[in-house]
PDB file of N, CA and C in Angstrom:
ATOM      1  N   UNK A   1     -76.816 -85.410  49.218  1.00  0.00           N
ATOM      2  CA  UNK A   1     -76.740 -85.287  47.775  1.00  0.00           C
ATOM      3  C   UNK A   1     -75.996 -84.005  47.422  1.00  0.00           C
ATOM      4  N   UNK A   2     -74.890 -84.082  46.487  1.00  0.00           N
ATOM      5  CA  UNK A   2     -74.021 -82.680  45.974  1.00  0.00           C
ATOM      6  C   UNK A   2     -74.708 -82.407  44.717  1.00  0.00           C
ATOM      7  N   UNK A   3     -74.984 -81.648  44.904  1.00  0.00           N
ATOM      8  CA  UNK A   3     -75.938 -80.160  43.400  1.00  0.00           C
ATOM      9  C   UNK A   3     -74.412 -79.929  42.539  1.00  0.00           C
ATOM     10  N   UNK A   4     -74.296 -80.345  41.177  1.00  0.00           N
ATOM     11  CA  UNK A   4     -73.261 -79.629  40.736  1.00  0.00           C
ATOM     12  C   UNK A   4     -73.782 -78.623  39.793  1.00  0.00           C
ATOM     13  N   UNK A   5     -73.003 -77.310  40.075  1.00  0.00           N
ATOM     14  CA  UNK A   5     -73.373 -76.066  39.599  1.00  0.00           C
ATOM     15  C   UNK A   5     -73.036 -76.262  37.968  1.00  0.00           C
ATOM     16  N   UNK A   6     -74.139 -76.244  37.088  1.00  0.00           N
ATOM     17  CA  UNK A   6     -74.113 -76.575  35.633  1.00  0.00           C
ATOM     18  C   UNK A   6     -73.952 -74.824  34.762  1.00  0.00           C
ATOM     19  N   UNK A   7     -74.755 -74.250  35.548  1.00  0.00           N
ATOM     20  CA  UNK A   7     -74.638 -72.655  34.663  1.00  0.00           C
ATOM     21  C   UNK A   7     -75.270 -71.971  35.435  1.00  0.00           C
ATOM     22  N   UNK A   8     -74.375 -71.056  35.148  1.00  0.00           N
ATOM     23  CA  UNK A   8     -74.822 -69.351  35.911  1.00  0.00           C
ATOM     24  C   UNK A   8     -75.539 -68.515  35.088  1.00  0.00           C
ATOM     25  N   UNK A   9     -76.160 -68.011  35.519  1.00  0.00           N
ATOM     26  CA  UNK A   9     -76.829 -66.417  34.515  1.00  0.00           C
ATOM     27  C   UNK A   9     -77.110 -65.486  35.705  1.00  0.00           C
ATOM     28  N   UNK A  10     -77.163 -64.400  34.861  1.00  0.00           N
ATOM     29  CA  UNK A  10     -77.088 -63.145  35.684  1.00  0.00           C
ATOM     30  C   UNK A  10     -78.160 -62.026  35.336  1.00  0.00           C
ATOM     31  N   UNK A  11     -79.211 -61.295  35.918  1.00  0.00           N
ATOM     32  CA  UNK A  11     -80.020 -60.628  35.622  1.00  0.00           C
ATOM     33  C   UNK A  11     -79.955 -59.255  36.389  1.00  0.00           C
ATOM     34  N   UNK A  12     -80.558 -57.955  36.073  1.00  0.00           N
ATOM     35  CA  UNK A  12     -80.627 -56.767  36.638  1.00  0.00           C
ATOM     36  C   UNK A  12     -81.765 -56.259  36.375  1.00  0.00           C
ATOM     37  N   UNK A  13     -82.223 -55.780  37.532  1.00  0.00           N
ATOM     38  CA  UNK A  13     -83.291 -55.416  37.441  1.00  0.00           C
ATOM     39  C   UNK A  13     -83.630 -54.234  38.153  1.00  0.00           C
ATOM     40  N   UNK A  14     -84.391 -53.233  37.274  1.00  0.00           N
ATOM     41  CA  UNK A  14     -84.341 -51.848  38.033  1.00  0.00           C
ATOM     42  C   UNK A  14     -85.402 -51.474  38.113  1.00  0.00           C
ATOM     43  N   UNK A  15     -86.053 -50.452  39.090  1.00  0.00           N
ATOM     44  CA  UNK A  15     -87.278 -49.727  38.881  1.00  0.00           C
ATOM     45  C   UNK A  15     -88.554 -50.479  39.356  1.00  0.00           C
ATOM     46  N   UNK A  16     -88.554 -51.828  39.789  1.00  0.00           N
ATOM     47  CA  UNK A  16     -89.644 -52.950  39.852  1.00  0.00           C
ATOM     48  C   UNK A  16     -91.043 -53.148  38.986  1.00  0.00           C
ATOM     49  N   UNK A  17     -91.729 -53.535  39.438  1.00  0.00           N
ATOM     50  CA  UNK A  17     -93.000 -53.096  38.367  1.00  0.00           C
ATOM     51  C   UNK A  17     -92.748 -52.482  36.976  1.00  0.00           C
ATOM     52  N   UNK A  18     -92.488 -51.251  37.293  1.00  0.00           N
ATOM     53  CA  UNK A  18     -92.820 -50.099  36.082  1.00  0.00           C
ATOM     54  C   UNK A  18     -91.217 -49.606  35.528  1.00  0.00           C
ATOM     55  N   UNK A  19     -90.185 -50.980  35.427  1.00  0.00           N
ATOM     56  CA  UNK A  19     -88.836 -50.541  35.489  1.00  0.00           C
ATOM     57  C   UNK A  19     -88.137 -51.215  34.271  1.00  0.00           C
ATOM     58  N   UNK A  20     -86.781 -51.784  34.474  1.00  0.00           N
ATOM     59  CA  UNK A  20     -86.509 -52.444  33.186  1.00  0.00           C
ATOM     60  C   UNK A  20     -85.581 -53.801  33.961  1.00  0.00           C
ATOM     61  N   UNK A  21     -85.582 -54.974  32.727  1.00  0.00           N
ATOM     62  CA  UNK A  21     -84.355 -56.195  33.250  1.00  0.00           C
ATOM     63  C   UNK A  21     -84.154 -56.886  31.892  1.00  0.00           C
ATOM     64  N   UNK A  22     -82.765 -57.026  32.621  1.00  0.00           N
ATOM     65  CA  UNK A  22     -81.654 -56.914  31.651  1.00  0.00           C
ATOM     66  C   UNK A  22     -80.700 -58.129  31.696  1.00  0.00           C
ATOM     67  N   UNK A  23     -80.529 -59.021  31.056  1.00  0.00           N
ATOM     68  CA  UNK A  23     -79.262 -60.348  31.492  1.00  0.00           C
ATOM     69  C   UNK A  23     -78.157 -59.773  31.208  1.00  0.00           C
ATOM     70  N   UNK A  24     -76.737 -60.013  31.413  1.00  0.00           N
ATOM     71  CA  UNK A  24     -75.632 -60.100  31.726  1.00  0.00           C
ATOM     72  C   UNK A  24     -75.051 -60.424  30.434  1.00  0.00           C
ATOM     73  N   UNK A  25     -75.941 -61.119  29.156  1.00  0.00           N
ATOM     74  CA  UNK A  25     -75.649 -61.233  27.936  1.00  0.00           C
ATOM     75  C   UNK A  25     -76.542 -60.749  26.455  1.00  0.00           C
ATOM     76  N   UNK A  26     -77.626 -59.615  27.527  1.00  0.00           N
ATOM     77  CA  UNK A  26     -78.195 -59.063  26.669  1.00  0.00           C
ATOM     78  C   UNK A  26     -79.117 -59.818  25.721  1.00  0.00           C
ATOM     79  N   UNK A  27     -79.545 -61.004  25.963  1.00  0.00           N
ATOM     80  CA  UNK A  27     -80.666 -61.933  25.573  1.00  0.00           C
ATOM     81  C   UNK A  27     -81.876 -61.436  25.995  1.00  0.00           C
ATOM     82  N   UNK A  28     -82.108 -61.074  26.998  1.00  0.00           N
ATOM     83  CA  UNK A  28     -83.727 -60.561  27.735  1.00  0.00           C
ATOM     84  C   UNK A  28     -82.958 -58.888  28.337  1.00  0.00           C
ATOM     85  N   UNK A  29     -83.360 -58.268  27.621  1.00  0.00           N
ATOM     86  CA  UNK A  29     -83.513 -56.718  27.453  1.00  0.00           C
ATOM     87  C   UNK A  29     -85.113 -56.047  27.865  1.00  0.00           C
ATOM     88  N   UNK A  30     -85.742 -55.841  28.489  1.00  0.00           N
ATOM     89  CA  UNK A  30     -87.357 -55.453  28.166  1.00  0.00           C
ATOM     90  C   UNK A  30     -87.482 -54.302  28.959  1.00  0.00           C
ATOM     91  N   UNK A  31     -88.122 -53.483  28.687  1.00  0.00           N
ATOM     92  CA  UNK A  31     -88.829 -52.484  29.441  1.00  0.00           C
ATOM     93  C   UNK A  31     -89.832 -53.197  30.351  1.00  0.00           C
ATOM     94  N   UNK A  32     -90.605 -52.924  31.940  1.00  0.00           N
ATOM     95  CA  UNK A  32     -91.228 -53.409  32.088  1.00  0.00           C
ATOM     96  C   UNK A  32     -92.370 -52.342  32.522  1.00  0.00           C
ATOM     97  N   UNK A  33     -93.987 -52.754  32.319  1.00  0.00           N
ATOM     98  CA  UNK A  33     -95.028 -51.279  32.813  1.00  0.00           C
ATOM     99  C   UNK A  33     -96.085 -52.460  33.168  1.00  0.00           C
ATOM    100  N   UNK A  34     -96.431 -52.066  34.525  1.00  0.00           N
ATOM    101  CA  UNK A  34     -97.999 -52.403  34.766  1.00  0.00           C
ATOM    102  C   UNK A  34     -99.232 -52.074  33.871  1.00  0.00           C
ATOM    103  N   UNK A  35    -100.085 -53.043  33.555  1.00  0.00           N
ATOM    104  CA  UNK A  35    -101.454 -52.453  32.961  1.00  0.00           C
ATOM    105  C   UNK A  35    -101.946 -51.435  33.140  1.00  0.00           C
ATOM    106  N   UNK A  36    -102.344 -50.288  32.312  1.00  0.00           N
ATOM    107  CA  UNK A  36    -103.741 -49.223  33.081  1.00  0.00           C
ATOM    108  C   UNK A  36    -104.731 -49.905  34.003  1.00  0.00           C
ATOM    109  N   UNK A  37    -105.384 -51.364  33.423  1.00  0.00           N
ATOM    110  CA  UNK A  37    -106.151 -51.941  33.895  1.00  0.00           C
ATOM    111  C   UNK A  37    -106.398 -52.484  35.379  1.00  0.00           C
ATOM    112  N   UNK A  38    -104.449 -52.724  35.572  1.00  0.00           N
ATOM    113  CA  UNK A  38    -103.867 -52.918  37.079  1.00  0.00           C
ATOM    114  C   UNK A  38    -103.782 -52.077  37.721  1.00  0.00           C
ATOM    115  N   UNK A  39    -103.960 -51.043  37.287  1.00  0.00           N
ATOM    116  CA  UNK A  39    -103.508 -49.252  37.975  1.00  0.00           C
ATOM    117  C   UNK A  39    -102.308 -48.617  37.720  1.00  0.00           C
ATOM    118  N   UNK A  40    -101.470 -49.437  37.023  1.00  0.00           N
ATOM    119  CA  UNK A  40    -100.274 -48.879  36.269  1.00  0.00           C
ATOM    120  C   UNK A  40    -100.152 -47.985  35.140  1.00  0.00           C
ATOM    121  N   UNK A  41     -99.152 -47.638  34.716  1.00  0.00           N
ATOM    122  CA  UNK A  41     -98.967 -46.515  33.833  1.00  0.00           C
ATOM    123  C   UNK A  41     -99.717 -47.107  32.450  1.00  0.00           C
ATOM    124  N   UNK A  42     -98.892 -48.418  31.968  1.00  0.00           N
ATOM    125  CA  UNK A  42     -99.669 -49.146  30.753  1.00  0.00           C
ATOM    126  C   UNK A  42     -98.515 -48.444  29.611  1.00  0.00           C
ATOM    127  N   UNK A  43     -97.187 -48.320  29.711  1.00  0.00           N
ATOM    128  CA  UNK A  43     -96.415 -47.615  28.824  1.00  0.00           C
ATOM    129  C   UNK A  43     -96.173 -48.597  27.295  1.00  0.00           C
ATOM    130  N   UNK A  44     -96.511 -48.138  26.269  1.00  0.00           N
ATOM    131  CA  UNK A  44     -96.657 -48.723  25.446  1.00  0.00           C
ATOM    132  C   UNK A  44     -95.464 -49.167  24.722  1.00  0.00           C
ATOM    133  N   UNK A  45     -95.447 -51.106  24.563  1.00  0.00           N
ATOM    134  CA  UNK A  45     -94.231 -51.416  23.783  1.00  0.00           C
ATOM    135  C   UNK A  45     -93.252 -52.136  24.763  1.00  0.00           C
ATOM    136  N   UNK A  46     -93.892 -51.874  26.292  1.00  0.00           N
ATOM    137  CA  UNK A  46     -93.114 -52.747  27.459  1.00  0.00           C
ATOM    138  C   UNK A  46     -94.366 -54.218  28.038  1.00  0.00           C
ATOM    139  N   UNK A  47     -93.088 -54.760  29.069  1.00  0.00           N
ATOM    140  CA  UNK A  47     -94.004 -56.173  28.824  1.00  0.00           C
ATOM    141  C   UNK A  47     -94.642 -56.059  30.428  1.00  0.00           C
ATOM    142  N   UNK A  48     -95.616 -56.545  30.553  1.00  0.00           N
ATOM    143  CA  UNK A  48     -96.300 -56.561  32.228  1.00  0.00           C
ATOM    144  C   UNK A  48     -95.623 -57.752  32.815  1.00  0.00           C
ATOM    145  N   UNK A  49     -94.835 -56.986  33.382  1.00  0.00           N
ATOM    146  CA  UNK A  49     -94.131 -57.646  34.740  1.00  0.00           C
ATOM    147  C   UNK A  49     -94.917 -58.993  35.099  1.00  0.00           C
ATOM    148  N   UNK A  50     -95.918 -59.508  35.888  1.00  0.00           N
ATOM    149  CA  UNK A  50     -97.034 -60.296  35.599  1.00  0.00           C
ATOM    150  C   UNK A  50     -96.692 -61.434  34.865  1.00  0.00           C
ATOM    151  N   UNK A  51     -96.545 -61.247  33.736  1.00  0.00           N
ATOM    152  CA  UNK A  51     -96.615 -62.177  32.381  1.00  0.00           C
ATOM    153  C   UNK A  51     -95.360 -62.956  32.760  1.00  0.00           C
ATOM    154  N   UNK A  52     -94.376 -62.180  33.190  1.00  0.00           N
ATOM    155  CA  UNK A  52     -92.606 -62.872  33.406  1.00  0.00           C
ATOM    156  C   UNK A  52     -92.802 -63.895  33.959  1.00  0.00           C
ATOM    157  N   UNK A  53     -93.758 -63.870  35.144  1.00  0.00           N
ATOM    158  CA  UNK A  53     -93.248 -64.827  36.075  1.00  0.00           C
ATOM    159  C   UNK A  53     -93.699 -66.318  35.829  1.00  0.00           C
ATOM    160  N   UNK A  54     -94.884 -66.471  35.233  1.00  0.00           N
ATOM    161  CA  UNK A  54     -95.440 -67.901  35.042  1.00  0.00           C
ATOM    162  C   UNK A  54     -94.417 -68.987  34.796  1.00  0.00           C
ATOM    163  N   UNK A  55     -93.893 -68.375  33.372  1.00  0.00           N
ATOM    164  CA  UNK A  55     -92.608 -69.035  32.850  1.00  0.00           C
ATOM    165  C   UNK A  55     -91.399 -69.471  33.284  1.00  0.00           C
ATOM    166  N   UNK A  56     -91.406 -68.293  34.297  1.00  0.00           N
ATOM    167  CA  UNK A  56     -90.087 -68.523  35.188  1.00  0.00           C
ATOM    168  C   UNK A  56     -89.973 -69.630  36.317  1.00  0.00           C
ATOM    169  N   UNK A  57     -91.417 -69.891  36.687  1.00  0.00           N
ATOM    170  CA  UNK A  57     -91.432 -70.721  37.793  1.00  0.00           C
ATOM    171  C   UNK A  57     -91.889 -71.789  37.537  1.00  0.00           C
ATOM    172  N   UNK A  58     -92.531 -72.194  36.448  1.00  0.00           N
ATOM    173  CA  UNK A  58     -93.167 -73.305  36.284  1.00  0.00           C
ATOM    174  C   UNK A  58     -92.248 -74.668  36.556  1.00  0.00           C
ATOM    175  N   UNK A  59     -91.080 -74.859  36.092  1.00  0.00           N
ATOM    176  CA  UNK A  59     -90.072 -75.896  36.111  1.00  0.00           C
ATOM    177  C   UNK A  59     -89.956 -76.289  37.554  1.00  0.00           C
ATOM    178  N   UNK A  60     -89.616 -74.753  38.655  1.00  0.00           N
ATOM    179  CA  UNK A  60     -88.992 -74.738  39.863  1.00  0.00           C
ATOM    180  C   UNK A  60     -90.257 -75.650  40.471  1.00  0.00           C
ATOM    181  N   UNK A  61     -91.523 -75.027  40.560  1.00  0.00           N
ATOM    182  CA  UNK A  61     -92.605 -75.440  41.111  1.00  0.00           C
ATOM    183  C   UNK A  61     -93.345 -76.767  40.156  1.00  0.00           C
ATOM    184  N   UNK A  62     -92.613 -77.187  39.223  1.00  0.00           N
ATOM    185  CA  UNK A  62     -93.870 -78.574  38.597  1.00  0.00           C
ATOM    186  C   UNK A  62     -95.227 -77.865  38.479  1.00  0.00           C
ATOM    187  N   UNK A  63     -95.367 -77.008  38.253  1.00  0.00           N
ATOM    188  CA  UNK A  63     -96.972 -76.348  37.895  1.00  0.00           C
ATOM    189  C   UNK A  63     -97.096 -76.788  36.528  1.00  0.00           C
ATOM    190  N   UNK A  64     -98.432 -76.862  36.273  1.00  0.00           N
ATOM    191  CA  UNK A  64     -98.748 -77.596  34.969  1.00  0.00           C
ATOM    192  C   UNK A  64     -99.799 -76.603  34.819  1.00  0.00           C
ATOM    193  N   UNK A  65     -99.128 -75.261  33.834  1.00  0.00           N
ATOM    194  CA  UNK A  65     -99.474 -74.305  33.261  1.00  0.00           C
ATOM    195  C   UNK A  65     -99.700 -74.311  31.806  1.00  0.00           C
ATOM    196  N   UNK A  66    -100.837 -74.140  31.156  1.00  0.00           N
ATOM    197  CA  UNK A  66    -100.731 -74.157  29.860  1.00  0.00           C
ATOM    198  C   UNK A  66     -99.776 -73.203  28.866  1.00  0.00           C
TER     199      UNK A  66
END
């Protein structure tokens, strides 16, 4: 079976956890900070890393996430 390549996107990502990511068209911009609760800094106004991923994978993996 041939996969035809439909669209590219491009992301950057710095600092991991407690860092920032960024697309290639400036759509997803975010600061990112671990919880205090997790043992992270908890910097206020950024998003927990954590939260990103559900969304991101659900399609890849068929998870049936609310």
């Amino acid at each position: 079976m041939k996969i035809e390549k439909i669209f590219t996107a491009q992301a950057l990502a710095k600092g991991g956890r407690d860092g920032h990511v960024s697309t290639n068209n400036n759509v997803l911009d975010v600061d990112l900070s671990t919880p205090k609760e997790m043992g992270g800094p908890g910097k206020a106004g950024a998003t927990n890393p954590s939260s990103c991923l559900p969304p991101a994978t659900r399609p890849a993996l068929r998870v049936p996430w609310a």
